[in-house]
C-alpha atoms as a PDB file:
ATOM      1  CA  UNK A   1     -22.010 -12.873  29.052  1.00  0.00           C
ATOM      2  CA  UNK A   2     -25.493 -11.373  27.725  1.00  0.00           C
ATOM      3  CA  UNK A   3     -27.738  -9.358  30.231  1.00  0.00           C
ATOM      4  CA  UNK A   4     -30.508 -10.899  30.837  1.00  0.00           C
ATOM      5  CA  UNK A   5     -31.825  -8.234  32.789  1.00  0.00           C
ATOM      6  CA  UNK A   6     -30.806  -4.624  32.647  1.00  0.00           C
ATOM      7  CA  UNK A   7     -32.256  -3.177  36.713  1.00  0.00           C
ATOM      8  CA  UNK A   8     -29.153  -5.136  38.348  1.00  0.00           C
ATOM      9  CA  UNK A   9     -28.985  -3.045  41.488  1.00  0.00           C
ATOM     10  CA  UNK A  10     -25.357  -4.219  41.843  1.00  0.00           C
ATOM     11  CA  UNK A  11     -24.437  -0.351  40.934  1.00  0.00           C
ATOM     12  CA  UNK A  12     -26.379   1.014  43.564  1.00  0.00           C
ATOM     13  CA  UNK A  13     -23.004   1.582  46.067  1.00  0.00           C
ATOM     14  CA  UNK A  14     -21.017   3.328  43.453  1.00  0.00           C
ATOM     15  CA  UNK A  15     -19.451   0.437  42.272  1.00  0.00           C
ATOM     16  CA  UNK A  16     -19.277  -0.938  38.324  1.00  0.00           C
ATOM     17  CA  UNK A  17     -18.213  -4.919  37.582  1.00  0.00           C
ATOM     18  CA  UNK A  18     -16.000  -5.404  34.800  1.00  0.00           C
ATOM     19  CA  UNK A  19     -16.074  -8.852  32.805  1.00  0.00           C
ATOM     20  CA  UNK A  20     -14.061 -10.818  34.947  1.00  0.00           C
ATOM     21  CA  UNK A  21     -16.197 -10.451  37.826  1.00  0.00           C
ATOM     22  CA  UNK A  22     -13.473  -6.957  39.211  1.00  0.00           C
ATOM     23  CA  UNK A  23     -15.464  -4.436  41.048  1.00  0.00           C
ATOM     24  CA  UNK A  24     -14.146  -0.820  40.156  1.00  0.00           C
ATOM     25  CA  UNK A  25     -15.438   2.431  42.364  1.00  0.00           C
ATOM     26  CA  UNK A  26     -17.062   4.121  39.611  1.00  0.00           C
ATOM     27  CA  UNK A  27     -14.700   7.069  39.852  1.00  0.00           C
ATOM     28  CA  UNK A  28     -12.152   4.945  38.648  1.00  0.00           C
ATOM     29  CA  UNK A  29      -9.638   5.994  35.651  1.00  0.00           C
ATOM     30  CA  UNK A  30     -10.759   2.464  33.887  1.00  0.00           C
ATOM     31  CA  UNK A  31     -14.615   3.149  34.403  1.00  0.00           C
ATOM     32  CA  UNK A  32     -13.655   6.556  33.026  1.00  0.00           C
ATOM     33  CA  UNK A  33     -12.374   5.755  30.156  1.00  0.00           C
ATOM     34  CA  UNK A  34     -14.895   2.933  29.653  1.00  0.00           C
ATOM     35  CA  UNK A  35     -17.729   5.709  29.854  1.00  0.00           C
ATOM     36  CA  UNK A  36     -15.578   8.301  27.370  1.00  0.00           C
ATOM     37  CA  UNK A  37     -15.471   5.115  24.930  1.00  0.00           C
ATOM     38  CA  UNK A  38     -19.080   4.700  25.125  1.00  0.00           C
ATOM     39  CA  UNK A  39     -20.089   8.573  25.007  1.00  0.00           C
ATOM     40  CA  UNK A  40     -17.796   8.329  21.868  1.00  0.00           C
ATOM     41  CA  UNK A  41     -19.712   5.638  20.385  1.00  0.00           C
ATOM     42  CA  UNK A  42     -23.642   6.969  20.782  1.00  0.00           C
ATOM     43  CA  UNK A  43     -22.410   9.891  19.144  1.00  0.00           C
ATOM     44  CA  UNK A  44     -21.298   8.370  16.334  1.00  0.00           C
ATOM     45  CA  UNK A  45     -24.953   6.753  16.417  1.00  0.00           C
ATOM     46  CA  UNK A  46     -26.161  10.733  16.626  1.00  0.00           C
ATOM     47  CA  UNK A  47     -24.121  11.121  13.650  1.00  0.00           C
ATOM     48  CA  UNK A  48     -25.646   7.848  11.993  1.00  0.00           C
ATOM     49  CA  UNK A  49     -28.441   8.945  12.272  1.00  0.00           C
ATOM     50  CA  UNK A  50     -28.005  11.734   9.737  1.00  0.00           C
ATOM     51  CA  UNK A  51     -28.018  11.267   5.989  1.00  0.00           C
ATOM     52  CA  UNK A  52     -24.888  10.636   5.231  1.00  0.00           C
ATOM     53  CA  UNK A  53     -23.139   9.077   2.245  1.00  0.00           C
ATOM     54  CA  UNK A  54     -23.216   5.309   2.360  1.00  0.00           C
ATOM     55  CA  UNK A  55     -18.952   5.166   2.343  1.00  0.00           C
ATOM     56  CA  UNK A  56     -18.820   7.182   5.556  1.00  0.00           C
ATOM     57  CA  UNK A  57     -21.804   5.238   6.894  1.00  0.00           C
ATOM     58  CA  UNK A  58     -20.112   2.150   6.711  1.00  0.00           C
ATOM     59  CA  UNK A  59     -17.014   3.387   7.847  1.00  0.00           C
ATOM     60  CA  UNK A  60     -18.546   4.661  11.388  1.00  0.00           C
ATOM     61  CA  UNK A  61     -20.211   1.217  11.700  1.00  0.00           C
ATOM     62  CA  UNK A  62     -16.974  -0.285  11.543  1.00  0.00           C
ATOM     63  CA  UNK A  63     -15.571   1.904  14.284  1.00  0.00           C
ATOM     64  CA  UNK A  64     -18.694   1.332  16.293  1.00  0.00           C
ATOM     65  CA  UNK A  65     -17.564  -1.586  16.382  1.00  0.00           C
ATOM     66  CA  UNK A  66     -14.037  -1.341  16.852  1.00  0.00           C
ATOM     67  CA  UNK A  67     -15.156   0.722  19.717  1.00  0.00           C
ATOM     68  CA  UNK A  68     -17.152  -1.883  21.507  1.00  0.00           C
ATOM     69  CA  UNK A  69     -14.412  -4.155  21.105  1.00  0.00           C
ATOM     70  CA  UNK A  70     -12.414  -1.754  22.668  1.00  0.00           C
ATOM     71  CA  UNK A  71     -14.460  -1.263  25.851  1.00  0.00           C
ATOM     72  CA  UNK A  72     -14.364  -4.910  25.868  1.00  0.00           C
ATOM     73  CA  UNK A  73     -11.019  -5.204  26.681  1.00  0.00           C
ATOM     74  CA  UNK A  74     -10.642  -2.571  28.693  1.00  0.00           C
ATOM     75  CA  UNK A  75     -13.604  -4.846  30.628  1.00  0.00           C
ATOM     76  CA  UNK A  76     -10.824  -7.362  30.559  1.00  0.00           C
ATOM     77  CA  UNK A  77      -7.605  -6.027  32.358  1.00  0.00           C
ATOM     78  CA  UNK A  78      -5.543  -9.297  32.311  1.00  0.00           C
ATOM     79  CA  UNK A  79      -5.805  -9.748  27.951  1.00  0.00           C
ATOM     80  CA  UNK A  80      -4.626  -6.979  25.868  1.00  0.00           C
ATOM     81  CA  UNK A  81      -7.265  -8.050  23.395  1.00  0.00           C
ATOM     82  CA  UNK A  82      -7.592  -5.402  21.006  1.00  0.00           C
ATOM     83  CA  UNK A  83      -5.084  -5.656  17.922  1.00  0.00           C
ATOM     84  CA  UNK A  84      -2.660  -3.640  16.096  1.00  0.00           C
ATOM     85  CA  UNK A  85      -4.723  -4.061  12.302  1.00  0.00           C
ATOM     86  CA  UNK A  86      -7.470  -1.795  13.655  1.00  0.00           C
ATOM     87  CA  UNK A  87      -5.123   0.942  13.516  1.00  0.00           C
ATOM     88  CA  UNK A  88      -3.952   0.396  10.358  1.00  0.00           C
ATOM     89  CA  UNK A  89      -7.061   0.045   9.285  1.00  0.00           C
ATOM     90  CA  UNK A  90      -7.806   3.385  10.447  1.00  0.00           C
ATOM     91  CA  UNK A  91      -4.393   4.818   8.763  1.00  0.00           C
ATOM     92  CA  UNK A  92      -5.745   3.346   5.352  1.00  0.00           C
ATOM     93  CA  UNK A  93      -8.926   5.157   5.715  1.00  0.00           C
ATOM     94  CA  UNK A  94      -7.391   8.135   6.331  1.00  0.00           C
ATOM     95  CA  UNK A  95      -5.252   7.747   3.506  1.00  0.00           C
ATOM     96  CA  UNK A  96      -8.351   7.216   1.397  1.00  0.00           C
ATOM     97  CA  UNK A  97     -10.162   9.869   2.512  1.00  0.00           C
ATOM     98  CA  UNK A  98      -7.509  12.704   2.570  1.00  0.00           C
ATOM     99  CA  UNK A  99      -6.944  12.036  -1.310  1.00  0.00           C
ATOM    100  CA  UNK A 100      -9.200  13.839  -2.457  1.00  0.00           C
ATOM    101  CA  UNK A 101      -9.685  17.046  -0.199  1.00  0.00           C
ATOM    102  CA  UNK A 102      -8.063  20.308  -0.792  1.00  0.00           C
ATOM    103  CA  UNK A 103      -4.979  21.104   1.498  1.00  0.00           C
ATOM    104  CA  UNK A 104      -5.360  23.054   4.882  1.00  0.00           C
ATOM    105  CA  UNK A 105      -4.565  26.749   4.724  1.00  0.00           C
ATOM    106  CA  UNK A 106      -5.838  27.644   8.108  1.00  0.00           C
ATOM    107  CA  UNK A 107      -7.488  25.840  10.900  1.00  0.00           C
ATOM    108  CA  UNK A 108     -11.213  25.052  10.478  1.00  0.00           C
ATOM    109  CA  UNK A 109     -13.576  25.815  13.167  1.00  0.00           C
ATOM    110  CA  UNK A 110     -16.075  22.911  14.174  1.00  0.00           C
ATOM    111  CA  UNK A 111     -19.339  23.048  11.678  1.00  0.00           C
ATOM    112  CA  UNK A 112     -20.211  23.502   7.949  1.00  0.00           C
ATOM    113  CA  UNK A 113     -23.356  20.413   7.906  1.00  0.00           C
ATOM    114  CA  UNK A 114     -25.030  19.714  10.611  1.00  0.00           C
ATOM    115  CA  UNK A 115     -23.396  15.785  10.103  1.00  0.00           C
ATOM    116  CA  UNK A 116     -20.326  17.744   9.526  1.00  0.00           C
ATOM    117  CA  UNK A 117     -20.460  19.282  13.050  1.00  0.00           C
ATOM    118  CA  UNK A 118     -21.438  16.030  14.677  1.00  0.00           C
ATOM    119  CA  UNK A 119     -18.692  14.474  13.256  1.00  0.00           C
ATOM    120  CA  UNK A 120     -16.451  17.351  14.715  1.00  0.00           C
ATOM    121  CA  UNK A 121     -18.094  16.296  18.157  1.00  0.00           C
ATOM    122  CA  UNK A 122     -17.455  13.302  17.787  1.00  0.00           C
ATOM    123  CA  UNK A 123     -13.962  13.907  17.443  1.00  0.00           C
ATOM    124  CA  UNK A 124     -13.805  16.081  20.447  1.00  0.00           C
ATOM    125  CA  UNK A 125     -14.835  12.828  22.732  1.00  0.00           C
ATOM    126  CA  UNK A 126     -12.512  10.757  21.129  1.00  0.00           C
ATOM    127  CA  UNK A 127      -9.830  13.318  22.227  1.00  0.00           C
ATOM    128  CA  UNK A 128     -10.774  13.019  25.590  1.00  0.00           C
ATOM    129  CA  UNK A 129     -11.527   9.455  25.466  1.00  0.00           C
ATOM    130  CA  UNK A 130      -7.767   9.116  24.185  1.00  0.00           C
ATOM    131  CA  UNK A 131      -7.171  11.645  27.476  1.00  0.00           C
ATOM    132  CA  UNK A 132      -8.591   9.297  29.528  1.00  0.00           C
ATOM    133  CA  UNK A 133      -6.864   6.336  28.644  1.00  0.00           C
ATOM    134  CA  UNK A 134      -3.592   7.833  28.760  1.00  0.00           C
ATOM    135  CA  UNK A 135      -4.464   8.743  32.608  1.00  0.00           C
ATOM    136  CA  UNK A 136      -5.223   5.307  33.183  1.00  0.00           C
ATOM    137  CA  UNK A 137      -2.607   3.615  31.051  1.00  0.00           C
ATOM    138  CA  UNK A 138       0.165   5.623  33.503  1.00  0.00           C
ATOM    139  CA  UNK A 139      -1.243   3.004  36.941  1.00  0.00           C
ATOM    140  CA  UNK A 140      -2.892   0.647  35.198  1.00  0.00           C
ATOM    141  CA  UNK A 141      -3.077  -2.112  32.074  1.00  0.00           C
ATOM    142  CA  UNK A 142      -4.010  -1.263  28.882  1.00  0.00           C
ATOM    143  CA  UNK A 143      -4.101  -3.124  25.826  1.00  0.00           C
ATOM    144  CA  UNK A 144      -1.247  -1.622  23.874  1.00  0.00           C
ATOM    145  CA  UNK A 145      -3.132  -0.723  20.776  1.00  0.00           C
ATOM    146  CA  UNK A 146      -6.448   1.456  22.560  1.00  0.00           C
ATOM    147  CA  UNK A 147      -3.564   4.889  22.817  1.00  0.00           C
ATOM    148  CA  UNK A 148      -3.093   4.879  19.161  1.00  0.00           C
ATOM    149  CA  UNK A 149      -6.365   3.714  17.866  1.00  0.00           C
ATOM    150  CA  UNK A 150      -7.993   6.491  19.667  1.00  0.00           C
ATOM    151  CA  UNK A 151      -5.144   9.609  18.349  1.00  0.00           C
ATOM    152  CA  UNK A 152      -5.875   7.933  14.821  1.00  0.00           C
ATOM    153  CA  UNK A 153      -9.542   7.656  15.004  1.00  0.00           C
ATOM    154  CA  UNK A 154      -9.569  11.424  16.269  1.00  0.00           C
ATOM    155  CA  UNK A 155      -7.539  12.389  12.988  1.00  0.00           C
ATOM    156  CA  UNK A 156      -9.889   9.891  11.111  1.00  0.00           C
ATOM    157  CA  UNK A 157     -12.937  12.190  12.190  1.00  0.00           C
ATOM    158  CA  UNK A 158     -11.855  15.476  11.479  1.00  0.00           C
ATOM    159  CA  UNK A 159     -10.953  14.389   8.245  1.00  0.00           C
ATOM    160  CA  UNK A 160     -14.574  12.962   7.775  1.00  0.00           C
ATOM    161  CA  UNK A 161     -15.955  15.837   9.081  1.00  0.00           C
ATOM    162  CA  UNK A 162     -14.101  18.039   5.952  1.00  0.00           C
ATOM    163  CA  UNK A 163     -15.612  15.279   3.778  1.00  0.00           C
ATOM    164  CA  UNK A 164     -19.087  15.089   5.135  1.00  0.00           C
ATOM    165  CA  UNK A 165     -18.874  19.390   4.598  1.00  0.00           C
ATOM    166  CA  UNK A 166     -18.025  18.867   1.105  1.00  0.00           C
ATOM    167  CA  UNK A 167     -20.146  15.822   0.044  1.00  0.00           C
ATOM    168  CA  UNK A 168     -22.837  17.883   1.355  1.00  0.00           C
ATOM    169  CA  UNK A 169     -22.149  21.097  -0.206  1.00  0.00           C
ATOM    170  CA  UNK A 170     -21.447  22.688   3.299  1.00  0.00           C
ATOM    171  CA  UNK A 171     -18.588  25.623   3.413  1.00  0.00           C
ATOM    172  CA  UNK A 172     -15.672  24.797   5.717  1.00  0.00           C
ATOM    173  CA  UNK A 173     -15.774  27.544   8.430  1.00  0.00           C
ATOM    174  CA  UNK A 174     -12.028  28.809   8.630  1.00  0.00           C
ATOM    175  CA  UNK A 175     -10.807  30.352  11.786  1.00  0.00           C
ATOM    176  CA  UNK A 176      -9.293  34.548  11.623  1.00  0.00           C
ATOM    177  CA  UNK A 177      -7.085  35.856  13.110  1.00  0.00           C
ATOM    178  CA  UNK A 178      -7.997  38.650  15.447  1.00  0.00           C
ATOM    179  CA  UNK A 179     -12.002  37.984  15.752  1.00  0.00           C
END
């Protein structure tokens, strides 16, 4: 279904229609998590908007739209319509992007690049998008996939955010004890 219009007015009681026509209170757990999935997305478009290396731009296009396929079928309670390869998709990435960065020593505090920060935003909504969908997934349908996707694509974007900080010359901010 394409909008056609985007004033609907069919909001305007504090209600939210999913895609098969469902009418959720919009302080439900599924139009939470819907909204965390979406926050998550336009700021990966923040961080797009940066200049970033083409390889990590087209990786965050790709989860763009793995992410709108994801609110999707959360839109769609009765088809668990988001599949398994997107997470290993997301492990492989991980694997390639890990390779070639130094090993932890300490834990990094959000920062370095501005499009290194970002990224570490980013990462904080998918945490809570992943948060959210846990709530929901403990009273409700969710496609079986979305839990893992989301605790993978969280790992996926601190990692970037180390390799955005390096690729752009930006120190890695390392947190001390007793400051």
């Amino acid at each position: 279904m394409r909008l056609t219009k985007i004033t609907t007015r069919t909001g305007d009681k504090g209600t939210t229609g999913l895609a098969d026509g469902t009418r959720l209170g919009k302080d439900h757990a599924r139009i939470a998590v819907l909204g965390s999935v979406d926050e998550l997305s336009s700021q990966l478009g923040v961080l797009l908007a940066e200049d970033i290396a083409p390889d990590f731009r087209t990786t965050l296009l790709r989860i763009q739209n793995d992410l709108f396929d994801l609110g999707g079928a959360l839109a769609l309670p009765t088809r668990d319509a988001f599949p398994e390869d997107r997470v290993a998709w997301l492990d492989g990435q991980l694997a390639h992007y890990n390779a070639d960065l130094p090993p932890l020593r300490e834990f990094i505090l959000p920062g370095g690049s501005r499009a290194g920060a970002l990224c570490h935003v980013a990462r904080t909504v998918a945490r809570r998008a992943e948060r959210d969908l846990t709530v929901l997934s403990q009273r409700d349908a969710v496609p079986q996939h979305a839990v893992p996707y989301l605790n993978r694509l969280s790992d996926l974007l601190f990692v970037l955010s180390r390799c955005i900080n390096r690729a752009q010359g930006a120190a890695e901010t390392c947190w001390q004890r007793d400051k």
